[in-house]
PDB file of N, CA and C in Angstrom:
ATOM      1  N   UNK A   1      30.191   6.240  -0.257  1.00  0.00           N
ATOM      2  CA  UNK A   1      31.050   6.991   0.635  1.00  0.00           C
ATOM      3  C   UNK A   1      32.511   6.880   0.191  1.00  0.00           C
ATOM      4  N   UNK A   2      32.738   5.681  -0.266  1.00  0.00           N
ATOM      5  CA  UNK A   2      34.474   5.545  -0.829  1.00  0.00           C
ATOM      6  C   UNK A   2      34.950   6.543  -1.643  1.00  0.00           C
ATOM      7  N   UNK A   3      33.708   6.429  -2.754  1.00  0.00           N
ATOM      8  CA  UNK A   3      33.904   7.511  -3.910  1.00  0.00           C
ATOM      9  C   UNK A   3      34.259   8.916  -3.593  1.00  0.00           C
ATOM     10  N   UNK A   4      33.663   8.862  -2.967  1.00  0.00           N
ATOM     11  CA  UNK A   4      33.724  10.469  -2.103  1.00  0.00           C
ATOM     12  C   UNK A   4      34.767  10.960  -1.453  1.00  0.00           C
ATOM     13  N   UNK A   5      34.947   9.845  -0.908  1.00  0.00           N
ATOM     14  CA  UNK A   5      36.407  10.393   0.034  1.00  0.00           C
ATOM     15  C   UNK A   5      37.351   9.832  -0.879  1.00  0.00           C
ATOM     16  N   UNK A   6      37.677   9.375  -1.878  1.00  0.00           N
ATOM     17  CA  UNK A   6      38.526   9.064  -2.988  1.00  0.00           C
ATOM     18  C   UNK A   6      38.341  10.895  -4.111  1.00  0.00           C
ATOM     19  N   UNK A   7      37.112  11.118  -4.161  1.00  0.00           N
ATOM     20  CA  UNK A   7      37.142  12.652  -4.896  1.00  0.00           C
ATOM     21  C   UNK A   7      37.446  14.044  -4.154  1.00  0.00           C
ATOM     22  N   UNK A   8      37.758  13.394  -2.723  1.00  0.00           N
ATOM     23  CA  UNK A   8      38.197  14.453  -1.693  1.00  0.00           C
ATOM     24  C   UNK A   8      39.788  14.489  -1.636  1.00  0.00           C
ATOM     25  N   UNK A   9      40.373  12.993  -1.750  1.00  0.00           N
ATOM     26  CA  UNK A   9      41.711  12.832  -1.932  1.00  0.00           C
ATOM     27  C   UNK A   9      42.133  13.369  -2.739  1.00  0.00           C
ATOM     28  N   UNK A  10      41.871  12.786  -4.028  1.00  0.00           N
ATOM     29  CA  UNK A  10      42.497  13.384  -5.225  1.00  0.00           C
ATOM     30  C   UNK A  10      42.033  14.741  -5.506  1.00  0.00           C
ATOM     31  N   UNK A  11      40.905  15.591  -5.153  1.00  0.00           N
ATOM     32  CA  UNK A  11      41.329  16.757  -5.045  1.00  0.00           C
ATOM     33  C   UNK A  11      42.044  17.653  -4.321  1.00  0.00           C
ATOM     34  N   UNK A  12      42.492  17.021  -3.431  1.00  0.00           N
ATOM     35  CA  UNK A  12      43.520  17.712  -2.271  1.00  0.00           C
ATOM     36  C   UNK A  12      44.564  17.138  -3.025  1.00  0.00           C
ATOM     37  N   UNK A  13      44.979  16.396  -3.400  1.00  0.00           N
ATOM     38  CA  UNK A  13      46.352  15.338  -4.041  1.00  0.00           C
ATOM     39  C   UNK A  13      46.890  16.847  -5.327  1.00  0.00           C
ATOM     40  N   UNK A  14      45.618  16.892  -6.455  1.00  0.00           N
ATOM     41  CA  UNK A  14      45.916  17.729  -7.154  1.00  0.00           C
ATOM     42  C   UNK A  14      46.293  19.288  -7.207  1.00  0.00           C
ATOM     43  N   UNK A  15      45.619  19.753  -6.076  1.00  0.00           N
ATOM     44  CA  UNK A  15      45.756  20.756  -4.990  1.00  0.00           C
ATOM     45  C   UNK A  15      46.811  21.645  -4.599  1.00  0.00           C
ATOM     46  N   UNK A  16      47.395  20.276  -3.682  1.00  0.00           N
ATOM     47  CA  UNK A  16      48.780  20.573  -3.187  1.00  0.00           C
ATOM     48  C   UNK A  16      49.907  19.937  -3.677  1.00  0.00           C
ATOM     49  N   UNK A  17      49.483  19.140  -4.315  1.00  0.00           N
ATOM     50  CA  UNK A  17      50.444  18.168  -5.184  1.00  0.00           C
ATOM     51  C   UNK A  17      51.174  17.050  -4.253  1.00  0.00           C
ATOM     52  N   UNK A  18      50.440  16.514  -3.133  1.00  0.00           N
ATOM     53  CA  UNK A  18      51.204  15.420  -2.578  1.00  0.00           C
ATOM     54  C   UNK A  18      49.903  15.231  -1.533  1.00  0.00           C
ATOM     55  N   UNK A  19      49.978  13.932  -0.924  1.00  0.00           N
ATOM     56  CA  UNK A  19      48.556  12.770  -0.590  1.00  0.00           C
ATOM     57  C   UNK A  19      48.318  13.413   0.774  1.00  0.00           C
ATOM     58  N   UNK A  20      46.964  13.436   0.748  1.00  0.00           N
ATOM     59  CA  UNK A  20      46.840  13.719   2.330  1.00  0.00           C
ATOM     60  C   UNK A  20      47.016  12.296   3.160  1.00  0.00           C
ATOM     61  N   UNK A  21      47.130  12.511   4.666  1.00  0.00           N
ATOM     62  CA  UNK A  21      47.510  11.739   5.319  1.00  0.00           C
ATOM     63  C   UNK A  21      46.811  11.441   6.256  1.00  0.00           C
ATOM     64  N   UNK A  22      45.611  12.217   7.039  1.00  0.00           N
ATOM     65  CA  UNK A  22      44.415  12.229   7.457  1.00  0.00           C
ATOM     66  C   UNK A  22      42.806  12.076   6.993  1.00  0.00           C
ATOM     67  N   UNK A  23      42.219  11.603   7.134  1.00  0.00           N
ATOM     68  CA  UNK A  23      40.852  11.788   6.999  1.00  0.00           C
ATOM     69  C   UNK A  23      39.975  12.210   7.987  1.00  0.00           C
ATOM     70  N   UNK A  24      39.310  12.944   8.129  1.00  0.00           N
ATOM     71  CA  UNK A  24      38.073  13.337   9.305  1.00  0.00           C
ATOM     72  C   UNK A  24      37.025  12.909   8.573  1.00  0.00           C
ATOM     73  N   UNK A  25      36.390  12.562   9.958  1.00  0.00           N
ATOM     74  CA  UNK A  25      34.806  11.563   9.138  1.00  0.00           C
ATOM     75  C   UNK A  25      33.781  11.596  10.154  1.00  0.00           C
ATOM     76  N   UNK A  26      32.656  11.809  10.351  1.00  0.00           N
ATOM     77  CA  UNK A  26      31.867  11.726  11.035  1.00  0.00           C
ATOM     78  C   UNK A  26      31.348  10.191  11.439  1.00  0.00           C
ATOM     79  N   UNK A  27      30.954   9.899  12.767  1.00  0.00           N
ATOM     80  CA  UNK A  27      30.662   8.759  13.359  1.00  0.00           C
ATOM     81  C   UNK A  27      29.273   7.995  12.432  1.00  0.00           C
ATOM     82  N   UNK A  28      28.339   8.688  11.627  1.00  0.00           N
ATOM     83  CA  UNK A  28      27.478   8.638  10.531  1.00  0.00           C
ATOM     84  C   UNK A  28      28.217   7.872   9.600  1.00  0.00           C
ATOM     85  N   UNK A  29      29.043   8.458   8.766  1.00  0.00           N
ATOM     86  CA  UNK A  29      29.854   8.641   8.029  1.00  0.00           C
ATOM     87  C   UNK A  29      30.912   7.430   8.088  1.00  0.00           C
ATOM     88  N   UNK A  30      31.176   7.243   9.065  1.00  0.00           N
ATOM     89  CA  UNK A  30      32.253   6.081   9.271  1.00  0.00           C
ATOM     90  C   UNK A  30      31.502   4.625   9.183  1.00  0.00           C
ATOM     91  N   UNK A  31      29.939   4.500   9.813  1.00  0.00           N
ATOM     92  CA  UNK A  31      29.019   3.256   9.822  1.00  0.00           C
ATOM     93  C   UNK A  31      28.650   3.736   8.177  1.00  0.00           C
ATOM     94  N   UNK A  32      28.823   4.473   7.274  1.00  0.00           N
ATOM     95  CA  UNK A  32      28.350   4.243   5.980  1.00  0.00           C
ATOM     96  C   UNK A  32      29.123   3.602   5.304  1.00  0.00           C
ATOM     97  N   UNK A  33      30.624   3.886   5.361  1.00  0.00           N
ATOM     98  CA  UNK A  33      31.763   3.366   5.042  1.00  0.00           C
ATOM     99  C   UNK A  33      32.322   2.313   5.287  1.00  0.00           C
ATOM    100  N   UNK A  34      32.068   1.685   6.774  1.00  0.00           N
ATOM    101  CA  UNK A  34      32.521   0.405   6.800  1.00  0.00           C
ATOM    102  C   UNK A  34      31.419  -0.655   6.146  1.00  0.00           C
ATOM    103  N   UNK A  35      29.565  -0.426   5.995  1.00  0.00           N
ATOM    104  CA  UNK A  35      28.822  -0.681   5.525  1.00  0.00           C
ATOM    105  C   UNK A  35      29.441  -0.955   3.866  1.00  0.00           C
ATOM    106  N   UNK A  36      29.703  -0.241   3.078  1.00  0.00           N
ATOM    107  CA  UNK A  36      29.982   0.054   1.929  1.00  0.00           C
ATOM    108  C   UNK A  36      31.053  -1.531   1.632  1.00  0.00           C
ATOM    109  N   UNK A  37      32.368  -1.445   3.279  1.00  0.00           N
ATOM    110  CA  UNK A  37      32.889  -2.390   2.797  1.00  0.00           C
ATOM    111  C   UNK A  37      33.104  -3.924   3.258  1.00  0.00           C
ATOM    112  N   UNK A  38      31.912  -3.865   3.590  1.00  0.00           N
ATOM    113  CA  UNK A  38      31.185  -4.789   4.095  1.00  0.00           C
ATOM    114  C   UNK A  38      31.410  -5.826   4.854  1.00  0.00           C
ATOM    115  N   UNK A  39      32.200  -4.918   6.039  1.00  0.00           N
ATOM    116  CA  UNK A  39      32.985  -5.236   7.320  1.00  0.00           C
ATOM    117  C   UNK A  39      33.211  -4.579   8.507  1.00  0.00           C
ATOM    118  N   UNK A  40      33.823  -4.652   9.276  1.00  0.00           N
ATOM    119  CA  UNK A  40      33.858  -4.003  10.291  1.00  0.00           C
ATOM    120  C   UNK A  40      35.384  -4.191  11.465  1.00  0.00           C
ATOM    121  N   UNK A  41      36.468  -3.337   9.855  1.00  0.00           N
ATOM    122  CA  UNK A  41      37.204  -3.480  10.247  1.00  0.00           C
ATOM    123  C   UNK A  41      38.432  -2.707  11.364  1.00  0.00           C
ATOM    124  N   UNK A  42      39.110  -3.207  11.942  1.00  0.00           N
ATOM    125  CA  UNK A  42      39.303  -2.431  13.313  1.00  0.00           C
ATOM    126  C   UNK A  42      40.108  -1.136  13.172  1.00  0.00           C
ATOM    127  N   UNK A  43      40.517  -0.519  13.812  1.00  0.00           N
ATOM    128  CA  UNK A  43      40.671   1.137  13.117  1.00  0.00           C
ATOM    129  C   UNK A  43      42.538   1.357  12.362  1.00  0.00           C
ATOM    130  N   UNK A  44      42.991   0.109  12.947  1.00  0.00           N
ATOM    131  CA  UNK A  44      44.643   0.172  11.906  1.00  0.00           C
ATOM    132  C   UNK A  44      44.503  -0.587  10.960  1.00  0.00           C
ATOM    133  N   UNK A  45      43.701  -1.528  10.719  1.00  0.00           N
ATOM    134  CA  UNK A  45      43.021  -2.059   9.172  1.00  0.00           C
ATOM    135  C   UNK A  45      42.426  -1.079   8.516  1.00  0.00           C
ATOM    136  N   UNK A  46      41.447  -0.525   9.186  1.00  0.00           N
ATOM    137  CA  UNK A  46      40.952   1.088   8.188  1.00  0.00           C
ATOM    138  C   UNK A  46      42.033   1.663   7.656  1.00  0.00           C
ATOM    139  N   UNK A  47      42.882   2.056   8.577  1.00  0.00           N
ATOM    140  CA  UNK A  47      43.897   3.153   8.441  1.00  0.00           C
ATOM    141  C   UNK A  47      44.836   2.794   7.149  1.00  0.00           C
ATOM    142  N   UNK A  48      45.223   1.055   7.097  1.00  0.00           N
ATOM    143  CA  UNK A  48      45.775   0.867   5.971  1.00  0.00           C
ATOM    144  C   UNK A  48      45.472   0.518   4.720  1.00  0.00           C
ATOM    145  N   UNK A  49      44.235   0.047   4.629  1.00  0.00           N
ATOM    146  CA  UNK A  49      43.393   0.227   3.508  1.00  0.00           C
ATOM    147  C   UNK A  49      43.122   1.972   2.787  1.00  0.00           C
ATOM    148  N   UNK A  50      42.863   2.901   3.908  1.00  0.00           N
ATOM    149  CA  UNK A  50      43.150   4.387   2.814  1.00  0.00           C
ATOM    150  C   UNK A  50      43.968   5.057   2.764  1.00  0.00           C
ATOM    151  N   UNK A  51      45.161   4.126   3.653  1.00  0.00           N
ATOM    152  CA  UNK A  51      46.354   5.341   3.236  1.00  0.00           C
ATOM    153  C   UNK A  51      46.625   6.575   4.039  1.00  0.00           C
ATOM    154  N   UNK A  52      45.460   6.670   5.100  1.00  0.00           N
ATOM    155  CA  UNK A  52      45.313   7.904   6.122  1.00  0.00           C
ATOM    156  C   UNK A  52      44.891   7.325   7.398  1.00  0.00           C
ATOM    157  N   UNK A  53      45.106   8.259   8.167  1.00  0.00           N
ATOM    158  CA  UNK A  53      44.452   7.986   9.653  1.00  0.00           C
ATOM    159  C   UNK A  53      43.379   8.390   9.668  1.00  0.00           C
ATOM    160  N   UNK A  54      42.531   8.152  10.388  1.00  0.00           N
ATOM    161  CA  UNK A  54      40.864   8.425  10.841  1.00  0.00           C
ATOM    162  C   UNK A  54      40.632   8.972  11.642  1.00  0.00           C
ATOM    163  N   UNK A  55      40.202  10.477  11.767  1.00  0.00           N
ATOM    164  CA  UNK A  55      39.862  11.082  13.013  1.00  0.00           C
ATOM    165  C   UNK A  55      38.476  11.015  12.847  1.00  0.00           C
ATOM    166  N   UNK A  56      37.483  10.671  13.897  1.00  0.00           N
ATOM    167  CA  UNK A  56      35.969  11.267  13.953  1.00  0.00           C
ATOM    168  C   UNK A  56      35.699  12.120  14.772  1.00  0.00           C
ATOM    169  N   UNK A  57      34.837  12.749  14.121  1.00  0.00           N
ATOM    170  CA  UNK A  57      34.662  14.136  14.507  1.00  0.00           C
ATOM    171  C   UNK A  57      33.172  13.930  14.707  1.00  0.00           C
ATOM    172  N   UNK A  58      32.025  14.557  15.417  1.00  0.00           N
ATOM    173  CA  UNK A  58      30.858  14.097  15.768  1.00  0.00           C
ATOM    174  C   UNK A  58      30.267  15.366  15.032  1.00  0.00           C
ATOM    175  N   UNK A  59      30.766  16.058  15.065  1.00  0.00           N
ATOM    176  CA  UNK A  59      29.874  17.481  14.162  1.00  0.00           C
ATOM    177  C   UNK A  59      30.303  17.553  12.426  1.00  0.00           C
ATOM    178  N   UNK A  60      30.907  16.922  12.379  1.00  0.00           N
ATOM    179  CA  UNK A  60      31.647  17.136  10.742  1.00  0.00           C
ATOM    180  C   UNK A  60      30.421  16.543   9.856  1.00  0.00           C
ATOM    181  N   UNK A  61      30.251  17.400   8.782  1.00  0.00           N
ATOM    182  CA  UNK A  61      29.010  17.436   7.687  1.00  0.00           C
ATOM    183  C   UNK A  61      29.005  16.624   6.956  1.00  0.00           C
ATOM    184  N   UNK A  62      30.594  16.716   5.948  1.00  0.00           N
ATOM    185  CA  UNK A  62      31.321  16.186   5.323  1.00  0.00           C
ATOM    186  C   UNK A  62      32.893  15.598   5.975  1.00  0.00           C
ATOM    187  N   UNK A  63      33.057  14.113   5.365  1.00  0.00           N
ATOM    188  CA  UNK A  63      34.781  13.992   5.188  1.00  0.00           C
ATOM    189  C   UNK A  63      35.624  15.244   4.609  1.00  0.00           C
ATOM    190  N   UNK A  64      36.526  14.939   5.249  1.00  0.00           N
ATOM    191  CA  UNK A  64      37.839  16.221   4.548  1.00  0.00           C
ATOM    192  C   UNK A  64      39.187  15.544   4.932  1.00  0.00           C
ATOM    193  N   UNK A  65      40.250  15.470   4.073  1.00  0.00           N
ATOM    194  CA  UNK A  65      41.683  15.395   3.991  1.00  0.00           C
ATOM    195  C   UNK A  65      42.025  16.495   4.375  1.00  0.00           C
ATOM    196  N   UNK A  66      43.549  16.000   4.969  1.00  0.00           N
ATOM    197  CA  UNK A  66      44.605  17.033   5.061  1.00  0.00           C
ATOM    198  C   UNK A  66      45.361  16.282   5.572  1.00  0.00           C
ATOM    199  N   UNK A  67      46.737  17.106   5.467  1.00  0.00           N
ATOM    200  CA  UNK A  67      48.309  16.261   5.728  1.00  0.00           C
ATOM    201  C   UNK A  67      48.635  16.874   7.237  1.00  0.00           C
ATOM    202  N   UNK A  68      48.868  16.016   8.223  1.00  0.00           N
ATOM    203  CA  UNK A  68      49.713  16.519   9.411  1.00  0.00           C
ATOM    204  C   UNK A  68      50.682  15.662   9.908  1.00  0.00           C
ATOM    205  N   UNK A  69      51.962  17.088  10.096  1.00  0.00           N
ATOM    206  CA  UNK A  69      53.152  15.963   9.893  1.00  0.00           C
ATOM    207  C   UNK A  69      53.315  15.258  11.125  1.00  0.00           C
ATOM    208  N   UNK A  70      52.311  15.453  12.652  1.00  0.00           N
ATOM    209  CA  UNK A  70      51.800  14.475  13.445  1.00  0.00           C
ATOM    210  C   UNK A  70      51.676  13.135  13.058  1.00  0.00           C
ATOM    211  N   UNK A  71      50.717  13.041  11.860  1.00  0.00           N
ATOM    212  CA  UNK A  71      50.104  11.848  11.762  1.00  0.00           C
ATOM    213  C   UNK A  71      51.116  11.435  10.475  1.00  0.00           C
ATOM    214  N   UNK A  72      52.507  11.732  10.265  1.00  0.00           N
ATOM    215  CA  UNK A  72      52.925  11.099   9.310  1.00  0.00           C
ATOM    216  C   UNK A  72      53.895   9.692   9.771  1.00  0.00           C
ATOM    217  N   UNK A  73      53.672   9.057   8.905  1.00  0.00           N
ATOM    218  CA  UNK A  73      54.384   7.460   9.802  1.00  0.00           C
ATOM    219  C   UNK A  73      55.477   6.697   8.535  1.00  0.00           C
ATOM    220  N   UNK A  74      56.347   6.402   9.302  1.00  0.00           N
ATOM    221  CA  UNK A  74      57.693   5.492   8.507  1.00  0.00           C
ATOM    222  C   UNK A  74      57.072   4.365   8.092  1.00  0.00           C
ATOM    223  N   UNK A  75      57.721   4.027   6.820  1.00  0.00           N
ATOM    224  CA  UNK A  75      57.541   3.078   6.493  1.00  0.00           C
ATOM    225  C   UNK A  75      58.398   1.513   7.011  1.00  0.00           C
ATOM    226  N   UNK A  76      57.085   0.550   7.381  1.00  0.00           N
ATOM    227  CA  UNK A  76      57.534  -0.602   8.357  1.00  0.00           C
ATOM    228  C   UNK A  76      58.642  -1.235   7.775  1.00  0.00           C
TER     229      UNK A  76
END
């Protein structure tokens, strides 16, 4: 699942030419991923480990990036 949403990044990265800032992920999708990293970590530890925020979405097929300048945050 990392891989994936790492080949979703960087094709949006190359795309538009600057990082997305969101991730959408399905509730599936999110127990594959924290599985993967073999923890179960709480959702602003997620958030800073990829660099994006985490929305779940219960119908979403696939993960998908995108930038919203909502979810954009200063650096601490």
């Amino acid at each position: 699942m990392l891989s994936f949403i790492y080949q979703v990044w960087r094709g949006y990265q190359q795309t538009h030419h600057f990082r997305p800032n969101v991730l959408y992920i399905s509730d599936t999708h999110l127990a594959v991923l924290r599985a993967e990293l073999d923890t179960h970590p709480n959702p602003d530890k997620l958030r800073r480990y990829l660099g994006m925020e985490v929305i779940v979405r219960s119908r979403l097929l696939h993960p998908k990036v995108c930038w919203l300048q909502s979810a954009a945050r200063k650096a601490s």
